[in-house]
PDB file of N, CA and C in Angstrom:
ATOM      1  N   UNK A   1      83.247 135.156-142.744  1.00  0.00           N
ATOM      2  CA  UNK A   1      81.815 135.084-142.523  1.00  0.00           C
ATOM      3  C   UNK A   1      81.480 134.147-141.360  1.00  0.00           C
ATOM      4  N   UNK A   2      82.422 133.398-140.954  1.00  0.00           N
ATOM      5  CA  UNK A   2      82.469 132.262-139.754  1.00  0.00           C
ATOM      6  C   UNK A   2      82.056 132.781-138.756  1.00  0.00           C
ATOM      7  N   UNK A   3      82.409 134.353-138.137  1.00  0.00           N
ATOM      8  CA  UNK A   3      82.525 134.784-137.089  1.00  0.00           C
ATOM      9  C   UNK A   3      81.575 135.937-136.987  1.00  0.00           C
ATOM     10  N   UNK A   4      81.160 136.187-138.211  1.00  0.00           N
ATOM     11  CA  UNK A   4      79.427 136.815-138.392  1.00  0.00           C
ATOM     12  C   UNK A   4      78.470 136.015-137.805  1.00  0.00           C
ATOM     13  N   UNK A   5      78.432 134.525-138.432  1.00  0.00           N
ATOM     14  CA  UNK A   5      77.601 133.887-138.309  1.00  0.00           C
ATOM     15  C   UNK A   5      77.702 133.581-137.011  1.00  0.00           C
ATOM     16  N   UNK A   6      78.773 133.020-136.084  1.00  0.00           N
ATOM     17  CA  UNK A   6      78.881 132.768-134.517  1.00  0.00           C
ATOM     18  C   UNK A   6      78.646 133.666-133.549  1.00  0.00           C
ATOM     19  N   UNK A   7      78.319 135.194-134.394  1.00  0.00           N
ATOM     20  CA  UNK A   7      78.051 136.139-133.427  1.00  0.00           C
ATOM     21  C   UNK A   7      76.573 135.969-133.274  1.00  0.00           C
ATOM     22  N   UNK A   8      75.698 135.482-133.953  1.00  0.00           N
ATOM     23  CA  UNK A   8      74.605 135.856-134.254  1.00  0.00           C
ATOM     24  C   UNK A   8      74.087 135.028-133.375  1.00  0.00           C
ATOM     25  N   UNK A   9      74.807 133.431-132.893  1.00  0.00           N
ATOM     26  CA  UNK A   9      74.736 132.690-131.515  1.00  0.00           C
ATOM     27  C   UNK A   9      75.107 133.351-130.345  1.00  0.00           C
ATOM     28  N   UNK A  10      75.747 134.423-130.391  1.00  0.00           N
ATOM     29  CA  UNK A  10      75.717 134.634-129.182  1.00  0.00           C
ATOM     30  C   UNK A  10      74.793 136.136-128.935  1.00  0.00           C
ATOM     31  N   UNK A  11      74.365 136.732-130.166  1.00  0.00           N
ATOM     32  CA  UNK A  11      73.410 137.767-130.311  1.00  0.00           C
ATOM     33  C   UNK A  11      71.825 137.203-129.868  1.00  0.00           C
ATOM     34  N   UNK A  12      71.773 136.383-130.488  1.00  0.00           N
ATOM     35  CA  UNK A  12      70.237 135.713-130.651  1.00  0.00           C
ATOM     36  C   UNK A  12      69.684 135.407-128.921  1.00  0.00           C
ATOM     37  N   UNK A  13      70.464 134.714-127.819  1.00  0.00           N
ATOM     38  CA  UNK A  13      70.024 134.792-127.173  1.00  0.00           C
ATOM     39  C   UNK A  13      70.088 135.806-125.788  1.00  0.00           C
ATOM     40  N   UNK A  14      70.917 136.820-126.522  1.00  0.00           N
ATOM     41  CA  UNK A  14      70.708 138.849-125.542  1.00  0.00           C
ATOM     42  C   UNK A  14      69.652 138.736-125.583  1.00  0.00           C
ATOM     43  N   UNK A  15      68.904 138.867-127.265  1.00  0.00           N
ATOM     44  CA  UNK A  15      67.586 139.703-127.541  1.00  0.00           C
ATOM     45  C   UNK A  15      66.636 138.964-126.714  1.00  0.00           C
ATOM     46  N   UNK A  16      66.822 137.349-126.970  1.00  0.00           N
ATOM     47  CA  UNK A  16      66.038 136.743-125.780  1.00  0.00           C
ATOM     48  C   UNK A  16      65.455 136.683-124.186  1.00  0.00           C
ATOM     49  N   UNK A  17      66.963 137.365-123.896  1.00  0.00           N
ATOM     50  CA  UNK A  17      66.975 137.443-122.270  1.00  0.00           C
ATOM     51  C   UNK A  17      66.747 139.303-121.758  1.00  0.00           C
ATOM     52  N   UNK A  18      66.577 139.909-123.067  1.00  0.00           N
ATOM     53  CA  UNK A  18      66.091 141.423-122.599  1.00  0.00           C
ATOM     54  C   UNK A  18      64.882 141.862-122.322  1.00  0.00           C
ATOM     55  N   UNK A  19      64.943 142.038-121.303  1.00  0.00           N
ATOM     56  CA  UNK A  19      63.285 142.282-120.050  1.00  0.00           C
ATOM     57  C   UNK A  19      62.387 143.152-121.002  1.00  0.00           C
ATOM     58  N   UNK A  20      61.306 143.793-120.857  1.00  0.00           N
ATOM     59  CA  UNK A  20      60.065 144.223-121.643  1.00  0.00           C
ATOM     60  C   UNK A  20      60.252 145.727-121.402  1.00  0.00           C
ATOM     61  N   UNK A  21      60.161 145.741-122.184  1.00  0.00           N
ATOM     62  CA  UNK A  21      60.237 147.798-122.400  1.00  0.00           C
ATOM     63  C   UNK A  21      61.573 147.628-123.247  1.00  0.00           C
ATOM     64  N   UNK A  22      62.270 146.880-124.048  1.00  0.00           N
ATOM     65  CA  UNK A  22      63.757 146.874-124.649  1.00  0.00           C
ATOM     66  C   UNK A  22      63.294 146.539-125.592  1.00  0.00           C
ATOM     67  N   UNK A  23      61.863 146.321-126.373  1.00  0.00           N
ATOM     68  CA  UNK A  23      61.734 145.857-127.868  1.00  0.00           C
ATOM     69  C   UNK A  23      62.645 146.810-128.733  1.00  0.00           C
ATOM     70  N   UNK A  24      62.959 147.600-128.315  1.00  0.00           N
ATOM     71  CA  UNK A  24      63.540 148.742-129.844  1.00  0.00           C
ATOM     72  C   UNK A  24      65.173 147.966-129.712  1.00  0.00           C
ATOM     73  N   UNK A  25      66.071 147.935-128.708  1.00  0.00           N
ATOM     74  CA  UNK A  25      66.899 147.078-128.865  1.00  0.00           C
ATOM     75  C   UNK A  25      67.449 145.575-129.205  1.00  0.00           C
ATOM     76  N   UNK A  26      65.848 145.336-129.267  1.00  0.00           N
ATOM     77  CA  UNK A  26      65.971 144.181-129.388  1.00  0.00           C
ATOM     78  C   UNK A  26      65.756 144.073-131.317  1.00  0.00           C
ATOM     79  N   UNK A  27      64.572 144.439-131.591  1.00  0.00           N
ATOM     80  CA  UNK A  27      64.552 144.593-132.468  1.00  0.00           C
ATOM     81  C   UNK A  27      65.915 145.271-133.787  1.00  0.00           C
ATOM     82  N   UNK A  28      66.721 145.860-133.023  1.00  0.00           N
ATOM     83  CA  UNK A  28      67.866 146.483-133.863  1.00  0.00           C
ATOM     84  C   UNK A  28      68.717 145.730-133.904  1.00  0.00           C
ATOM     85  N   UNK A  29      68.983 145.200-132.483  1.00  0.00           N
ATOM     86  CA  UNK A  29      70.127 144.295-131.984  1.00  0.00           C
ATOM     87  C   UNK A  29      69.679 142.721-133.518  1.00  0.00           C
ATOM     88  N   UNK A  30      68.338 142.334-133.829  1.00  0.00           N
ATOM     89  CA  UNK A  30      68.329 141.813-134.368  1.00  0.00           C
ATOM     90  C   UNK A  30      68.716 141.577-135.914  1.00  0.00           C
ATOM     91  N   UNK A  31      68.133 143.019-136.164  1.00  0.00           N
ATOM     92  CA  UNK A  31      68.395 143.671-137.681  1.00  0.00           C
ATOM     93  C   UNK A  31      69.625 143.580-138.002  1.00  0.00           C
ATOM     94  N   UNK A  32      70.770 144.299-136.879  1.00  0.00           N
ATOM     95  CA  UNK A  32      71.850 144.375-137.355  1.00  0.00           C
ATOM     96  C   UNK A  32      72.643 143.416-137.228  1.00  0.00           C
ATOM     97  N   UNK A  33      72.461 142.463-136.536  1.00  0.00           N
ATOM     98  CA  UNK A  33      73.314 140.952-136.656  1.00  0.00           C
ATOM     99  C   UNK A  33      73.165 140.399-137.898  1.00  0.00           C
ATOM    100  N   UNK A  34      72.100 140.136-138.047  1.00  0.00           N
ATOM    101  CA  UNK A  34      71.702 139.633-139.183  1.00  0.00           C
ATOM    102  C   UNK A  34      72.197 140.044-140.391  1.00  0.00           C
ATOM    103  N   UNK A  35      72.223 141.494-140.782  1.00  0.00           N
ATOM    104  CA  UNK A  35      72.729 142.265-141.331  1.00  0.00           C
ATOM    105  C   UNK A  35      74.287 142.220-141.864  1.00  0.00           C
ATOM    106  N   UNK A  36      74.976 141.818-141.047  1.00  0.00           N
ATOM    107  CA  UNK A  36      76.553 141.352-141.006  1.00  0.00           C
ATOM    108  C   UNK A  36      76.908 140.222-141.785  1.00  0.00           C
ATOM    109  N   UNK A  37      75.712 138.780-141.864  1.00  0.00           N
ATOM    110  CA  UNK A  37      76.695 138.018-142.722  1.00  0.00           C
ATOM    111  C   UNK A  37      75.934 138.044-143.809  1.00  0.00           C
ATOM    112  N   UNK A  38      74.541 138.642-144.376  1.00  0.00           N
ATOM    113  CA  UNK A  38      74.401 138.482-145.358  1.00  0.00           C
ATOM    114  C   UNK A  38      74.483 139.307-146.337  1.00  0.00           C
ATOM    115  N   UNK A  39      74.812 140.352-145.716  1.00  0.00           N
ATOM    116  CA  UNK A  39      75.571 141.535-146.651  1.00  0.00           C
ATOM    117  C   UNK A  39      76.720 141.303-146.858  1.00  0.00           C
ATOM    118  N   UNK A  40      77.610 140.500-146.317  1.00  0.00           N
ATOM    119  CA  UNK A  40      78.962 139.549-146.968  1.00  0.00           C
ATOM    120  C   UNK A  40      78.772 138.747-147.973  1.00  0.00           C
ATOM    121  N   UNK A  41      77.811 137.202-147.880  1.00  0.00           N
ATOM    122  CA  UNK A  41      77.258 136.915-148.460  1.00  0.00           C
ATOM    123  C   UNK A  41      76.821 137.692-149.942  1.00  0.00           C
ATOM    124  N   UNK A  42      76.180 139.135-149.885  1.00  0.00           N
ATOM    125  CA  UNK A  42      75.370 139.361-151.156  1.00  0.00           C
ATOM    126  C   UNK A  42      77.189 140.324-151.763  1.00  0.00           C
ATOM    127  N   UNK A  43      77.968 140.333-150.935  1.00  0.00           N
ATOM    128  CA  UNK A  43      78.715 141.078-151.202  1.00  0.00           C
ATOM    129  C   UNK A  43      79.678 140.350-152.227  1.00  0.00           C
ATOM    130  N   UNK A  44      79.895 138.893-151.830  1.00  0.00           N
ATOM    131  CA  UNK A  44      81.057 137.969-152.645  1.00  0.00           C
ATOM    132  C   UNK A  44      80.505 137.389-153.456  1.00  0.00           C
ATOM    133  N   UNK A  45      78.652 137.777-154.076  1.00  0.00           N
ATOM    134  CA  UNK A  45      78.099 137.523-154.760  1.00  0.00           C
ATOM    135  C   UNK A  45      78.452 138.106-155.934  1.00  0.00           C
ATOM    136  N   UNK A  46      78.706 139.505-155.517  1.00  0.00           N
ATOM    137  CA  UNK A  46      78.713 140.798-156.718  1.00  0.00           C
ATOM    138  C   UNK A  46      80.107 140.382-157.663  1.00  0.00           C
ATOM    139  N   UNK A  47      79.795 140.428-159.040  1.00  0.00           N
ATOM    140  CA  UNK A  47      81.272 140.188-159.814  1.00  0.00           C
ATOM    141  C   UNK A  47      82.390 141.875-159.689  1.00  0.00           C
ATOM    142  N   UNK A  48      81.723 142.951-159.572  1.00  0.00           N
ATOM    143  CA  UNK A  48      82.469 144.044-159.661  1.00  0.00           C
ATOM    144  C   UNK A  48      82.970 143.908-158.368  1.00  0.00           C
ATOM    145  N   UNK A  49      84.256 144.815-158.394  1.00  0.00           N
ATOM    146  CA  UNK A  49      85.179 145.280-157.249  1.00  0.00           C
ATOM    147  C   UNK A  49      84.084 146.206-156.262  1.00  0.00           C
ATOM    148  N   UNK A  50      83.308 147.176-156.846  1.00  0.00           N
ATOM    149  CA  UNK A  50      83.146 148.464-156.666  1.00  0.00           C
ATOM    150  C   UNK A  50      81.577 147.855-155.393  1.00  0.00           C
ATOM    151  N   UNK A  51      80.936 146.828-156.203  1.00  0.00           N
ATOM    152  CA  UNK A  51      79.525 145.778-155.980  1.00  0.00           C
ATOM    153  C   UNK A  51      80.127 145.304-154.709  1.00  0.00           C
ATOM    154  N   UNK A  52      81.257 144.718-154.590  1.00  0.00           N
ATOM    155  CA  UNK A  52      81.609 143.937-153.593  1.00  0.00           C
ATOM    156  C   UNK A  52      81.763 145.061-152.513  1.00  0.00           C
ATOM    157  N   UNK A  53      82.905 146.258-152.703  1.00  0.00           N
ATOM    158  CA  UNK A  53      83.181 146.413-151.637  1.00  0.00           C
ATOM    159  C   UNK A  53      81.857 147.225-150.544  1.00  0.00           C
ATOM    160  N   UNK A  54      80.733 147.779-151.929  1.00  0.00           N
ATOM    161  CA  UNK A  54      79.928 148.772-151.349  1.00  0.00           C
ATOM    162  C   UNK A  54      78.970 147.479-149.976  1.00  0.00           C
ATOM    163  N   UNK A  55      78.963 146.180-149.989  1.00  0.00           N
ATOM    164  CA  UNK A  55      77.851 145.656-149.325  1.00  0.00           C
ATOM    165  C   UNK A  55      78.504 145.117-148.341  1.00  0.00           C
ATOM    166  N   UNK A  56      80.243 145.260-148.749  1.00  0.00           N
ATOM    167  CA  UNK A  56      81.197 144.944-147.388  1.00  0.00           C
ATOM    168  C   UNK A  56      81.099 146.292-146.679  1.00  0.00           C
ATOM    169  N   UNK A  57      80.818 147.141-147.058  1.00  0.00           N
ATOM    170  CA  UNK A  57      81.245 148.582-146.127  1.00  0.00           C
ATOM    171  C   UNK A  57      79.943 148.625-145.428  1.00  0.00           C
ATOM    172  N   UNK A  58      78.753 148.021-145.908  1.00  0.00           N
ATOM    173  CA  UNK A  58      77.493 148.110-145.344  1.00  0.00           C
ATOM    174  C   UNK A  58      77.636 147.203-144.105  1.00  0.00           C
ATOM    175  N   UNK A  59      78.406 145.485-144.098  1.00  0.00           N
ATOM    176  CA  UNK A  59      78.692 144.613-143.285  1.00  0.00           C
ATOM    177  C   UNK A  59      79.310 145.354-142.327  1.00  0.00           C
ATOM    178  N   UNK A  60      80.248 145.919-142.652  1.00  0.00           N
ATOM    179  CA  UNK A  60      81.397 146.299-141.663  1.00  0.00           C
ATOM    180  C   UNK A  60      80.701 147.523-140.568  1.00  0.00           C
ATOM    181  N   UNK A  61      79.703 148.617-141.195  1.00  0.00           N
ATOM    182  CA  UNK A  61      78.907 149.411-140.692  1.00  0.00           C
ATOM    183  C   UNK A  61      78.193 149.161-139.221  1.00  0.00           C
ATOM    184  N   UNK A  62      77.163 147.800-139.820  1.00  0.00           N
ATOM    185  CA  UNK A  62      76.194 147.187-139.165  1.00  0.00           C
ATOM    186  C   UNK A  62      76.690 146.677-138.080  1.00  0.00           C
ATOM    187  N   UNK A  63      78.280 145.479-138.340  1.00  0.00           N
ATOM    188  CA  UNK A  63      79.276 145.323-137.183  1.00  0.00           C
ATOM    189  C   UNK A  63      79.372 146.609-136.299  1.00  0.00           C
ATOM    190  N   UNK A  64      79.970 147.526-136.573  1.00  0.00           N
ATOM    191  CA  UNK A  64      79.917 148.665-135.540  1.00  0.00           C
ATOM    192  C   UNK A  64      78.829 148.629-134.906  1.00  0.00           C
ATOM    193  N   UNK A  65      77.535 148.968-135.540  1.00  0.00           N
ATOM    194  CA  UNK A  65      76.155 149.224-134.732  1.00  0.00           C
ATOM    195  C   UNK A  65      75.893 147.890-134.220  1.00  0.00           C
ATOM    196  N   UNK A  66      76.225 147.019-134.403  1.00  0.00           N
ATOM    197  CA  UNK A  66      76.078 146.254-132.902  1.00  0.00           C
ATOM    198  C   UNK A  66      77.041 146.220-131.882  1.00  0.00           C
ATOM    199  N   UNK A  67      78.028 146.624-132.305  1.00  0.00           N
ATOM    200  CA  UNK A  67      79.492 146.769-130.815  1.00  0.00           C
ATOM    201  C   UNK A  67      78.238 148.276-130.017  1.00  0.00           C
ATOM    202  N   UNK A  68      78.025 148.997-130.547  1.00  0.00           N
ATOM    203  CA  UNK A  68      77.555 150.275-130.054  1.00  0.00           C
ATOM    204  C   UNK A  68      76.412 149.762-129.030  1.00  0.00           C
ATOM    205  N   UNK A  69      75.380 148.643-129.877  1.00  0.00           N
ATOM    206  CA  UNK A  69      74.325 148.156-128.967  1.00  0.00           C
ATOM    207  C   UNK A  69      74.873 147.540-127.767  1.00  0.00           C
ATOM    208  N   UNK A  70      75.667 146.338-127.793  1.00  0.00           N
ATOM    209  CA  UNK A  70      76.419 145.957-127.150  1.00  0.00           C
ATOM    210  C   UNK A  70      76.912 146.998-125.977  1.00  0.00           C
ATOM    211  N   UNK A  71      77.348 148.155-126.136  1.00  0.00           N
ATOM    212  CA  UNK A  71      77.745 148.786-125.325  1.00  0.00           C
ATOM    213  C   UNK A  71      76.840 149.573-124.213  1.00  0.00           C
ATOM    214  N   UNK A  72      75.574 150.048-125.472  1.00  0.00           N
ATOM    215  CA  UNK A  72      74.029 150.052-124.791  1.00  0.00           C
ATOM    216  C   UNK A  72      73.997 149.647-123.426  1.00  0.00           C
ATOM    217  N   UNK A  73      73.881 147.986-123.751  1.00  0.00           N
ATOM    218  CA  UNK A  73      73.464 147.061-122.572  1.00  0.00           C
ATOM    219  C   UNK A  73      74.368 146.795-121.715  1.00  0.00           C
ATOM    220  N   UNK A  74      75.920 146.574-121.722  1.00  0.00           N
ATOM    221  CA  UNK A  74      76.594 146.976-120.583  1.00  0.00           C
ATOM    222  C   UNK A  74      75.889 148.272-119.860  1.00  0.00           C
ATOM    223  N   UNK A  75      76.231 149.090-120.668  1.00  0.00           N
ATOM    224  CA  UNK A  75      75.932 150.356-119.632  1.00  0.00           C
ATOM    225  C   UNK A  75      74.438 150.470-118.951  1.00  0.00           C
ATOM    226  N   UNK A  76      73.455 149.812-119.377  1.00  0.00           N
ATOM    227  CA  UNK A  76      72.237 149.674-118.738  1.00  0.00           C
ATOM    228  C   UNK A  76      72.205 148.188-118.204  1.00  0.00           C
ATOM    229  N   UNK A  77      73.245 147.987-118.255  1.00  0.00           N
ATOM    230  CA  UNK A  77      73.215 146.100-117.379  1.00  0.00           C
ATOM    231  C   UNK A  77      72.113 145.338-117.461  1.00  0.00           C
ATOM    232  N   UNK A  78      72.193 145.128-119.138  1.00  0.00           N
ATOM    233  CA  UNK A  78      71.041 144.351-119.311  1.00  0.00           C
ATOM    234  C   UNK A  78      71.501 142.971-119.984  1.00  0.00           C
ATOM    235  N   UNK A  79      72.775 142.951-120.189  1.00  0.00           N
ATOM    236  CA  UNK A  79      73.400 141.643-120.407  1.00  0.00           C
ATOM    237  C   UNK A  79      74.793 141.132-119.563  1.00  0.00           C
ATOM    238  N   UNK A  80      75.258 139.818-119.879  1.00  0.00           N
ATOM    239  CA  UNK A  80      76.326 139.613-119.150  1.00  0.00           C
ATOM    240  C   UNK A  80      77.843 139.781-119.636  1.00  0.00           C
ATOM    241  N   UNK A  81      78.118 140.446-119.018  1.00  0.00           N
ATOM    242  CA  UNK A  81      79.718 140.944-119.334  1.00  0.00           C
ATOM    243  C   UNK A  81      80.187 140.188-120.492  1.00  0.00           C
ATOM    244  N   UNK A  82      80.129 138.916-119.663  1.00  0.00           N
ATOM    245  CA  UNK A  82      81.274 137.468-120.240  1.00  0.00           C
ATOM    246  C   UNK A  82      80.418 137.493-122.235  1.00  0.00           C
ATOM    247  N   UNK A  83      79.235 137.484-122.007  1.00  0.00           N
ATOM    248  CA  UNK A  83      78.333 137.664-123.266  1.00  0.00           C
ATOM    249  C   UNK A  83      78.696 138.582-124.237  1.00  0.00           C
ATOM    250  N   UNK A  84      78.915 139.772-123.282  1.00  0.00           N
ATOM    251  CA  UNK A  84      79.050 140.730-124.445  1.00  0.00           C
ATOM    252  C   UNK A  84      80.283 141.126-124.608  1.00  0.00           C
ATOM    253  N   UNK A  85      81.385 140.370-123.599  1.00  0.00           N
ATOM    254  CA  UNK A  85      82.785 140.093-124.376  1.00  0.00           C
ATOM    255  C   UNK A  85      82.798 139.373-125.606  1.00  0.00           C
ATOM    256  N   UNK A  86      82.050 138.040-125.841  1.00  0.00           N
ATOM    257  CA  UNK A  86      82.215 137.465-126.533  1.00  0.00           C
ATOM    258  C   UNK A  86      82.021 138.250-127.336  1.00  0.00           C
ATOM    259  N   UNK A  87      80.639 138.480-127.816  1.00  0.00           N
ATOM    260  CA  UNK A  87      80.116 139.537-128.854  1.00  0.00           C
ATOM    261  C   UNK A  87      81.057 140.276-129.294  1.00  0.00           C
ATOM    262  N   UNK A  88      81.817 141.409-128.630  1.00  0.00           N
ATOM    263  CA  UNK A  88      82.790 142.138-129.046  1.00  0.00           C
ATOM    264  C   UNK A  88      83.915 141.667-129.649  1.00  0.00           C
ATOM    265  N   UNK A  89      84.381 140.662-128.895  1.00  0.00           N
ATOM    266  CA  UNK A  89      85.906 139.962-129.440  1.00  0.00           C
ATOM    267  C   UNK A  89      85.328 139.321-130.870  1.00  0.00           C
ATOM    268  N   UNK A  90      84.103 138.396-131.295  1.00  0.00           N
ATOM    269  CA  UNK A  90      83.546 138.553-132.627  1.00  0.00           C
ATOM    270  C   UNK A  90      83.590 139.176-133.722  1.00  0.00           C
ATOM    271  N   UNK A  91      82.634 140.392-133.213  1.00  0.00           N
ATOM    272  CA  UNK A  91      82.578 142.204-134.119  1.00  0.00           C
ATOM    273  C   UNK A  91      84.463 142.139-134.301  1.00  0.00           C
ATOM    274  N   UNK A  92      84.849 142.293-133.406  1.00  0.00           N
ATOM    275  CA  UNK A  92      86.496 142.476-133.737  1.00  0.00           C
ATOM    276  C   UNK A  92      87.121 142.068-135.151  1.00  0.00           C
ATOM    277  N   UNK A  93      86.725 140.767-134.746  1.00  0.00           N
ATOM    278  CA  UNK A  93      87.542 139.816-135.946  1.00  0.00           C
ATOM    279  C   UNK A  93      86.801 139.950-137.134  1.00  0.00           C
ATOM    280  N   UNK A  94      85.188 140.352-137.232  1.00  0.00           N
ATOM    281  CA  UNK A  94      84.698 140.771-138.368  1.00  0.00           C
ATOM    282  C   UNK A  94      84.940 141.923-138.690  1.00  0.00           C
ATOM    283  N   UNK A  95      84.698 142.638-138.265  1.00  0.00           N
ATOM    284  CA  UNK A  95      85.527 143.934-138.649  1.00  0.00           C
ATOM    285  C   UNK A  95      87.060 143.715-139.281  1.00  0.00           C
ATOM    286  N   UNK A  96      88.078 143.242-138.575  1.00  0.00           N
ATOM    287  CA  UNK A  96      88.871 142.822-139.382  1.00  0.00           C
ATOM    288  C   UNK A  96      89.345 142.433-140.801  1.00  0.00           C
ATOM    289  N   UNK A  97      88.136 141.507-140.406  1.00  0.00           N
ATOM    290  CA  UNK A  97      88.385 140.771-142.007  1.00  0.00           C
ATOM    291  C   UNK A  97      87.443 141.987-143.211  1.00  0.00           C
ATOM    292  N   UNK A  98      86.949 142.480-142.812  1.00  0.00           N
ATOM    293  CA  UNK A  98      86.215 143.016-143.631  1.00  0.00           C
ATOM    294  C   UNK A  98      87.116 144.449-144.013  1.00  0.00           C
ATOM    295  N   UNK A  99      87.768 144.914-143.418  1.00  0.00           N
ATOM    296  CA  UNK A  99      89.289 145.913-143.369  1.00  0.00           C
ATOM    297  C   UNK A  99      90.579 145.353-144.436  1.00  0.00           C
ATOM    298  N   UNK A 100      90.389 143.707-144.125  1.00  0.00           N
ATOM    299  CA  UNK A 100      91.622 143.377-145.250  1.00  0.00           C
ATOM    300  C   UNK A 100      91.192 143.322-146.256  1.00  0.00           C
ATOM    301  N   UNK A 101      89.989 142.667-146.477  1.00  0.00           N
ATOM    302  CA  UNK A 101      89.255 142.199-147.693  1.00  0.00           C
ATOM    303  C   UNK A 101      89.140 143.836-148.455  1.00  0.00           C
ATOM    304  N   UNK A 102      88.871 144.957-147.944  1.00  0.00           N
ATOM    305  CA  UNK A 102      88.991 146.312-148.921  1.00  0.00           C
ATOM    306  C   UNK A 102      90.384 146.812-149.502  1.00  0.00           C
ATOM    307  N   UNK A 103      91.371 146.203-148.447  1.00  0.00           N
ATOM    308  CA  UNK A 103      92.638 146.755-149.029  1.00  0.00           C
ATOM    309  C   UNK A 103      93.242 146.062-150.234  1.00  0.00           C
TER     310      UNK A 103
END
């Protein structure tokens, strides 16, 4: 959840620096960060196997849809490379963990 939460530092200030006419990305880009650690969170809450894994598969989801946004804004060069490396190499390792944690 370390690397949910550190993405969301380096998420929080994209949405900041995205010029006007990008509210819908911004707005998603927000949803779904957010989305990542506290659906972990509600996930290691749940006592069932079945509870847990369904709000990790939702985490792990939302991770994707922000690598996808992420990819968005490269391709419309609306953020900085080095930024949305970070971002990605992040999503990576959450995704990860969220891959072992089902097996």
């Amino acid at each position: 959840n370390k690397a949910a939460i550190e993405f969301l530092t380096v998420a929080a200030p994209m949405v900041e620096e995205l010029p006007r006419g990008y509210s819908f990305l911004s707005d998603q880009l927000k949803r779904t960060a957010l989305a990542i650690p506290l659906n972990i969170a509600e996930g290691y809450g749940k006592r069932s196997h079945a509870d847990r894994a369904c709000f990790h598969d939702i985490a792990r989801a939302s991770a994707h849809e922000c690598g996808a946004i992420l990819d968005a804004l490269k391709v419309l060069s609306l953020a900085e490379c080095e930024k949305l490396g970070r971002g990605k190499q992040l999503l990576h390792r959450v995704v990860s963990m969220l891959v072992k944690i089902a097996q």
